[in-house]
C-alpha atoms as a PDB file:
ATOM      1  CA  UNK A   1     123.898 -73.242 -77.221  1.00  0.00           C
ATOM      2  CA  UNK A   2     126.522 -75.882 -75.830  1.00  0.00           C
ATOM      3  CA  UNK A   3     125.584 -74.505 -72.329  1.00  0.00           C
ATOM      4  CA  UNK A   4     121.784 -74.911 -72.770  1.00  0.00           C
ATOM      5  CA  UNK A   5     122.306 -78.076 -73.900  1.00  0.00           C
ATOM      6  CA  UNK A   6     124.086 -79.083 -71.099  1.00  0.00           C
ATOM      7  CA  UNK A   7     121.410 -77.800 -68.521  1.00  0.00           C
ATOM      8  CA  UNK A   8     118.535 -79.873 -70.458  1.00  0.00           C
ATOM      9  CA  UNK A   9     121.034 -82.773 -69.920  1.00  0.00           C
ATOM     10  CA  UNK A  10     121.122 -82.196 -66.505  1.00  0.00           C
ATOM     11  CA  UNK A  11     117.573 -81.942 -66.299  1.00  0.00           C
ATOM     12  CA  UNK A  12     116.992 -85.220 -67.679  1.00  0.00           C
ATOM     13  CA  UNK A  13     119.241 -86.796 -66.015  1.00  0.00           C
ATOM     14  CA  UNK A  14     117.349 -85.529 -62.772  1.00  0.00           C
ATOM     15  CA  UNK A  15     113.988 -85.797 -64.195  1.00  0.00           C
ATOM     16  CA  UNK A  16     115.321 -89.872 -64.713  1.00  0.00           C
ATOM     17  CA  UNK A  17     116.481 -89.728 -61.058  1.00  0.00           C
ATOM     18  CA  UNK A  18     113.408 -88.444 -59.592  1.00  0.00           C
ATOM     19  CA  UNK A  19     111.434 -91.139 -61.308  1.00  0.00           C
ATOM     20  CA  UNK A  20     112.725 -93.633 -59.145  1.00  0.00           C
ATOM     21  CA  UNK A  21     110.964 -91.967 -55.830  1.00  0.00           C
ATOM     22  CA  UNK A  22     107.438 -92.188 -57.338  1.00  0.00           C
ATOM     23  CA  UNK A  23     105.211 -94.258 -55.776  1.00  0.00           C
ATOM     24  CA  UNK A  24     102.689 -96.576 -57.397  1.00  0.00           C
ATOM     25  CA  UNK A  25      99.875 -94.355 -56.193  1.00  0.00           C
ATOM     26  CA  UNK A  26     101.785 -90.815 -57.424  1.00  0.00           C
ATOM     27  CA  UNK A  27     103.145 -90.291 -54.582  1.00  0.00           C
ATOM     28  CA  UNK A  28     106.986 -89.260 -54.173  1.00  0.00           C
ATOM     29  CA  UNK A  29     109.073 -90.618 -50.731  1.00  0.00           C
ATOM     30  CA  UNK A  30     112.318 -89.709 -50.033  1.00  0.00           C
ATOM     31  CA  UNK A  31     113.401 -93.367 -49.845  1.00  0.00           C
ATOM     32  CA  UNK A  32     111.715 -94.903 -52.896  1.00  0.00           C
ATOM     33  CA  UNK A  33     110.725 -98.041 -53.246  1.00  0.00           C
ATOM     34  CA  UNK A  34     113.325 -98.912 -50.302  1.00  0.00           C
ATOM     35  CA  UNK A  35     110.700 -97.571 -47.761  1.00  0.00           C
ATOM     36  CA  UNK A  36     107.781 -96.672 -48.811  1.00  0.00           C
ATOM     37  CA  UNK A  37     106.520 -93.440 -47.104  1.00  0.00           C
ATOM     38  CA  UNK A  38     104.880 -90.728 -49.137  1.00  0.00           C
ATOM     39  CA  UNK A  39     105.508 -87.597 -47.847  1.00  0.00           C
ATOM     40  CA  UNK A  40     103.217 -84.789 -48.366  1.00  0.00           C
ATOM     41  CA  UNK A  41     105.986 -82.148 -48.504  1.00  0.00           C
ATOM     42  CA  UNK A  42     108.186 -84.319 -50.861  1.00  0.00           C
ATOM     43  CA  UNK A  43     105.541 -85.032 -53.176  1.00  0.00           C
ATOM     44  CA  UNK A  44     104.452 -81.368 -53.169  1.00  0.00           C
ATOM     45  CA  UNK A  45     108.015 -79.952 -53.941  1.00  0.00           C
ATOM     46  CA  UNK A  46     108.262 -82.952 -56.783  1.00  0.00           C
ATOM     47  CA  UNK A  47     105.329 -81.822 -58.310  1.00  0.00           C
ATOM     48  CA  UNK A  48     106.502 -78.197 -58.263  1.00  0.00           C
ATOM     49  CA  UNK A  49     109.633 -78.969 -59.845  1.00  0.00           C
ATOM     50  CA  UNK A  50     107.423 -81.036 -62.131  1.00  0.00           C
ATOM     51  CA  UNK A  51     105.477 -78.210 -63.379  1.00  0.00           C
ATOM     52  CA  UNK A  52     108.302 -76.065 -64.043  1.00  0.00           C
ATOM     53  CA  UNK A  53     109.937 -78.477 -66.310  1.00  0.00           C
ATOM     54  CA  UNK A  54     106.709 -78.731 -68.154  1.00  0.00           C
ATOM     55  CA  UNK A  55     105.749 -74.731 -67.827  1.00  0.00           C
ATOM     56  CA  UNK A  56     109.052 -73.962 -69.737  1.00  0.00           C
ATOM     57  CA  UNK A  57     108.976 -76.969 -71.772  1.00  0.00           C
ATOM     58  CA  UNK A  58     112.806 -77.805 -70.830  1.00  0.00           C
ATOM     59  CA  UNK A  59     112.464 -81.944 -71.308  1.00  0.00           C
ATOM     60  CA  UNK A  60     109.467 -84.273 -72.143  1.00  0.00           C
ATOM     61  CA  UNK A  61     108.102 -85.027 -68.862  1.00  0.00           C
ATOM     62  CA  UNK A  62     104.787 -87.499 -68.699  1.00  0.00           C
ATOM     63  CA  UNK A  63     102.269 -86.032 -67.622  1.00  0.00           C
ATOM     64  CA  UNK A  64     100.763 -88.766 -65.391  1.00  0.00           C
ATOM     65  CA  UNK A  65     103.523 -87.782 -62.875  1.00  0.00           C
ATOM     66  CA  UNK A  66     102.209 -84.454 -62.329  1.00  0.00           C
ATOM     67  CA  UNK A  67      98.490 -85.297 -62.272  1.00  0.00           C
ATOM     68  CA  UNK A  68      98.688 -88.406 -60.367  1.00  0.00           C
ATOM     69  CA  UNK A  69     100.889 -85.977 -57.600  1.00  0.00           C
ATOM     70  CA  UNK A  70      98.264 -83.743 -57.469  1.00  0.00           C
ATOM     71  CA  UNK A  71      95.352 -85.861 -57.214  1.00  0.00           C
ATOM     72  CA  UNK A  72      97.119 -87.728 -54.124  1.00  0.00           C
ATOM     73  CA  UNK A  73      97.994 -84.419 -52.608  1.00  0.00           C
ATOM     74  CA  UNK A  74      94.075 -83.327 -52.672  1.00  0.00           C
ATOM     75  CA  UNK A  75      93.330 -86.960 -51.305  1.00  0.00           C
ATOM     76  CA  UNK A  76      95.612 -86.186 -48.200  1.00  0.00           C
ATOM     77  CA  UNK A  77      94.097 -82.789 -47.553  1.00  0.00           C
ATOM     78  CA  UNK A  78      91.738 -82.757 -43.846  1.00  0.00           C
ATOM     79  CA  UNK A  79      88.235 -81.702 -44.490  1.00  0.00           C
ATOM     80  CA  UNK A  80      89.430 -78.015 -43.591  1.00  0.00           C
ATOM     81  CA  UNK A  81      92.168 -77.728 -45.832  1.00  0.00           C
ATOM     82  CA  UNK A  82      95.170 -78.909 -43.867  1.00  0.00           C
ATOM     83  CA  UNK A  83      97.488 -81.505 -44.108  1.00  0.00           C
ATOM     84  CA  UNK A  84      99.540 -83.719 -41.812  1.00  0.00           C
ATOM     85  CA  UNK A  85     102.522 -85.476 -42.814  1.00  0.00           C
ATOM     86  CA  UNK A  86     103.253 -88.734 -42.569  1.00  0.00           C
ATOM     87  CA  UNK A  87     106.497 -89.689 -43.412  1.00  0.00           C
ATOM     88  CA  UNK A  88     109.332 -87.756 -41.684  1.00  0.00           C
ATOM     89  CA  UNK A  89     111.691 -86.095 -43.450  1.00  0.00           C
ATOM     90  CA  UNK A  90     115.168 -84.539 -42.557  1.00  0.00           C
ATOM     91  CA  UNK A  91     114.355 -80.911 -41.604  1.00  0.00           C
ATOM     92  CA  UNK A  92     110.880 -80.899 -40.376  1.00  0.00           C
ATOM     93  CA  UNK A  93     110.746 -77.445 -39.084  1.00  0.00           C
ATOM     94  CA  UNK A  94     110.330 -76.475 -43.015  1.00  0.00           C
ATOM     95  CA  UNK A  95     107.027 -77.776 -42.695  1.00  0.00           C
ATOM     96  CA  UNK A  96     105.452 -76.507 -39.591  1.00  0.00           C
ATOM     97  CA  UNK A  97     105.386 -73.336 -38.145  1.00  0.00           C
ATOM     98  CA  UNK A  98     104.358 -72.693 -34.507  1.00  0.00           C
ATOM     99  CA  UNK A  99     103.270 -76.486 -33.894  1.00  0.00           C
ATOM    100  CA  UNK A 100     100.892 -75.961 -36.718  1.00  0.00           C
ATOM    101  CA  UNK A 101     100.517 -77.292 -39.953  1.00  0.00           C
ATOM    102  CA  UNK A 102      99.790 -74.002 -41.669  1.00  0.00           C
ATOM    103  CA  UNK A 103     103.161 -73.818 -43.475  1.00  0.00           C
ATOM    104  CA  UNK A 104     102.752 -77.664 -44.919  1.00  0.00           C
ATOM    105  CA  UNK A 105      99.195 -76.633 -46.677  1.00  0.00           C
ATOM    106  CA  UNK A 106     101.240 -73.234 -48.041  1.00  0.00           C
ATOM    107  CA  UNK A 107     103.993 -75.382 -49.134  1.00  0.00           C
ATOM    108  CA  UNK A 108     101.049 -77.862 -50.963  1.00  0.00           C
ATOM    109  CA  UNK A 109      99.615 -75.208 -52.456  1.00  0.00           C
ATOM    110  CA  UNK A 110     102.807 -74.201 -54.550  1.00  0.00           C
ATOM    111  CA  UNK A 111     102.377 -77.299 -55.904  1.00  0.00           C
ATOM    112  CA  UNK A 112      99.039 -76.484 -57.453  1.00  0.00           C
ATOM    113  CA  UNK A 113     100.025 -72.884 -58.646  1.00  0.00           C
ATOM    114  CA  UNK A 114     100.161 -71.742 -62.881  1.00  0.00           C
ATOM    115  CA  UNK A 115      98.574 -75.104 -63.669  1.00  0.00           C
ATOM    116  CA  UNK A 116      95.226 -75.895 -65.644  1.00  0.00           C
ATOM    117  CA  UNK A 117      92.668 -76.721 -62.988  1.00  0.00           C
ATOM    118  CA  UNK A 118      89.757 -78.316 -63.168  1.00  0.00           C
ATOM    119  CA  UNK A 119      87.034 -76.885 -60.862  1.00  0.00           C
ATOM    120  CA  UNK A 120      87.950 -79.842 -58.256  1.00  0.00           C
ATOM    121  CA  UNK A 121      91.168 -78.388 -58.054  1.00  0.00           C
ATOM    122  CA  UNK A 122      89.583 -74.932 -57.499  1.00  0.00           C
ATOM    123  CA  UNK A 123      87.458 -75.829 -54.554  1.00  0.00           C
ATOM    124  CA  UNK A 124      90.260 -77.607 -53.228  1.00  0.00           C
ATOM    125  CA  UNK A 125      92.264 -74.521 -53.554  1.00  0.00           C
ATOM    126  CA  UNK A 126      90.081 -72.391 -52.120  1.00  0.00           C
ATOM    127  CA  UNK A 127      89.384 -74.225 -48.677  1.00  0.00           C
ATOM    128  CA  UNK A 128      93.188 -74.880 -48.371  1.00  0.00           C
ATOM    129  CA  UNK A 129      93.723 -70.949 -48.972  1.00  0.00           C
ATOM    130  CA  UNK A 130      90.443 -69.946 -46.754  1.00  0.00           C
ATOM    131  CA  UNK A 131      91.933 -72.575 -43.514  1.00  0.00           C
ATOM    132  CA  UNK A 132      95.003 -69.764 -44.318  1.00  0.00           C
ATOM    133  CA  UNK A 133      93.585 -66.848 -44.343  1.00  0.00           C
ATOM    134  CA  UNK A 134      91.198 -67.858 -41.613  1.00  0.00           C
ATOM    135  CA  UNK A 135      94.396 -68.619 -39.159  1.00  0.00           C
ATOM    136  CA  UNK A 136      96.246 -65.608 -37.124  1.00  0.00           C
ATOM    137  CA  UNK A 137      99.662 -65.416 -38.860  1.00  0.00           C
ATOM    138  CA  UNK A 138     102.098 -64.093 -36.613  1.00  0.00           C
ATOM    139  CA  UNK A 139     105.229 -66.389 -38.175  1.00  0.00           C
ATOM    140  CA  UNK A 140     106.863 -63.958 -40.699  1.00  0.00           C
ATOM    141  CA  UNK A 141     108.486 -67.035 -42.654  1.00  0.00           C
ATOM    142  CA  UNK A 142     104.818 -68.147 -42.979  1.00  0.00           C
ATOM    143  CA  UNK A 143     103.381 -64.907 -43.803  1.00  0.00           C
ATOM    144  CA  UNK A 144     105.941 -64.060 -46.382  1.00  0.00           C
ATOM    145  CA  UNK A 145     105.166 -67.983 -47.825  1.00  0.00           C
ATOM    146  CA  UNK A 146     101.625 -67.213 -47.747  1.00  0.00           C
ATOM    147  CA  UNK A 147     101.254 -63.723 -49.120  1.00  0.00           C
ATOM    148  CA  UNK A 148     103.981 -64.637 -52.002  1.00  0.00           C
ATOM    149  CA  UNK A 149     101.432 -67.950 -52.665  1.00  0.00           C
ATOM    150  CA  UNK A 150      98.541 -65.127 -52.663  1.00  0.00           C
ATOM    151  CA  UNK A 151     100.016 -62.923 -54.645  1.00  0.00           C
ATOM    152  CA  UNK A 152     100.963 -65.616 -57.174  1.00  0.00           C
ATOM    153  CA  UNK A 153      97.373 -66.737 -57.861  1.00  0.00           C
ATOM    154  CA  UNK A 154      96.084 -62.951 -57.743  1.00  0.00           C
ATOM    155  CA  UNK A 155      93.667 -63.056 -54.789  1.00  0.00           C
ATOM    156  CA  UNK A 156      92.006 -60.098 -53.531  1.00  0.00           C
ATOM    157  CA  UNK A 157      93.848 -60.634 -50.055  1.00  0.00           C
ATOM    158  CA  UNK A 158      97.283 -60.224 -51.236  1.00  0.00           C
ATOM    159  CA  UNK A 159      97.369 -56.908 -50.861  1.00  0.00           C
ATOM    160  CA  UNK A 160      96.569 -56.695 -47.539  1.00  0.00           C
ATOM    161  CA  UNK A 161      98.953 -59.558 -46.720  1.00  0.00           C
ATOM    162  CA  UNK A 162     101.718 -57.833 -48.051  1.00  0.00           C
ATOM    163  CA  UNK A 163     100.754 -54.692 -46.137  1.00  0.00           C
ATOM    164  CA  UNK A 164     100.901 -56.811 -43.039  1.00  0.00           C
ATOM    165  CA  UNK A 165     104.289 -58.302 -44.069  1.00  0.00           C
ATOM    166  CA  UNK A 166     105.738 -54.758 -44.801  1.00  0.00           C
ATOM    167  CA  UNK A 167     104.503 -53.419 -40.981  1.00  0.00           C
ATOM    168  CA  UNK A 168     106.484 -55.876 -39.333  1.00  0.00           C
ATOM    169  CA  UNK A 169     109.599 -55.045 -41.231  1.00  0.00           C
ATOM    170  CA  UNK A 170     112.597 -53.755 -39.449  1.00  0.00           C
ATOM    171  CA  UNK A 171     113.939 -51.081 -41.381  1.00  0.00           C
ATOM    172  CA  UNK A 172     117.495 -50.072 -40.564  1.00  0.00           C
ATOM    173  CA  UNK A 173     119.044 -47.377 -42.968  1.00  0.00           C
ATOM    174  CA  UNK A 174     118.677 -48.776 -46.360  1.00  0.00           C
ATOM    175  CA  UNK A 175     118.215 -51.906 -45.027  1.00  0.00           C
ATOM    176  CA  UNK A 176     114.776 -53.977 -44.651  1.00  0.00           C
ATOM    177  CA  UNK A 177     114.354 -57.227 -43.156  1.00  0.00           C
ATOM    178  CA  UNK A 178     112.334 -59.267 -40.351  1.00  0.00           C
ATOM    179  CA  UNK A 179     113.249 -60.625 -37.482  1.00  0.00           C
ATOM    180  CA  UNK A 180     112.013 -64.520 -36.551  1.00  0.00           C
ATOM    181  CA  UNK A 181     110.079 -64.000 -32.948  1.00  0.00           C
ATOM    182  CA  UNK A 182     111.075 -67.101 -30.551  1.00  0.00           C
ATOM    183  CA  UNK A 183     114.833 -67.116 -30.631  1.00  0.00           C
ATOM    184  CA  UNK A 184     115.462 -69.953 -32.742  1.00  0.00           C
ATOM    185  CA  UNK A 185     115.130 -68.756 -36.834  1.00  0.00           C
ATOM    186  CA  UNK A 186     114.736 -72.592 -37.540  1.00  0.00           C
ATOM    187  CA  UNK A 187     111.819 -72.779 -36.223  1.00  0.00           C
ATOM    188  CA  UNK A 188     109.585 -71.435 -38.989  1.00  0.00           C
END
């Protein structure tokens, strides 16, 4: 009891923190209002954290900030699906994967899973998830991003993603895991 309570205060106490990076159009920047860059991957992960706190109904949290996220995160998505970021942030391999921008539209699309959609959403879903599908994934970081977001939203594909995923394991013993092709594992 005294410990949950503590972790809702903490919540709200982020929740209040995060505020203050929103952007007048719904946006989120890393900076705030003290430069004002939206970043697609900030604004993504914002929104994600976002949803939680309203999925498990931890603290009030208005609902404007969610919706207005998503509705500037479809606005910033190329006719094909993907996006391109426009603010930099501090780590920007998280985002890109191979010189494309295949693991920014995965990381978007998180954004967008276990919530009420309207049909816009929907379409805008499915092109996003078709430009990933569509692409050769040979980035196992990305693959494991993208068949977890498949899985997640039950599309026929997962299935085969995951199969995919499991060939390229390495299993050693009792041990299973995959190595990052390229030398440097930061790069995905």
């Amino acid at each position: 009891p005294d410990t949950k309570k503590k972790l809702f205060s903490y919540m709200d106490v982020g929740y209040q923190q995060l505020s203050r990076y929103r952007l007048d159009d719904g946006s989120f920047s890393m900076f705030g209002n003290l430069h004002e860059c939206s970043g697609v991957w900030f604004t993504a992960s914002t929104v994600q954290a976002l949803g939680k706190l309203i999925m498990y109904e931890a603290i009030p949290v208005e609902i404007d900030f969610l919706n207005d996220g998503l509705n500037w995160l479809m606005l910033q998505s190329g006719e094909d699906g993907s996006f391109n970021e426009s603010c930099p942030i501090a780590h920007p391999h998280i985002q890109r994967t191979g010189g494309k921008e295949l693991s920014l539209a995965s990381s978007v699309m998180f954004s967008f899973v276990g919530k009420e959609l309207s049909r816009e959403y929907k379409q805008f879903i499915n092109k996003t998830i078709s430009l990933l599908l569509a692409a050769p994934i040979n980035d196992v970081y990305l693959l494991a991003k993208t068949t977890y977001l498949l899985t997640l939203i039950n599309h026929p594909d997962s299935a085969r993603m995951l199969a995919k995923l499991n060939s390229l394991a390495i299993v050693d013993g009792k041990y299973r895991y995959w190595s990052v092709s390229g030398g440097d594992p930061r790069s995905s």
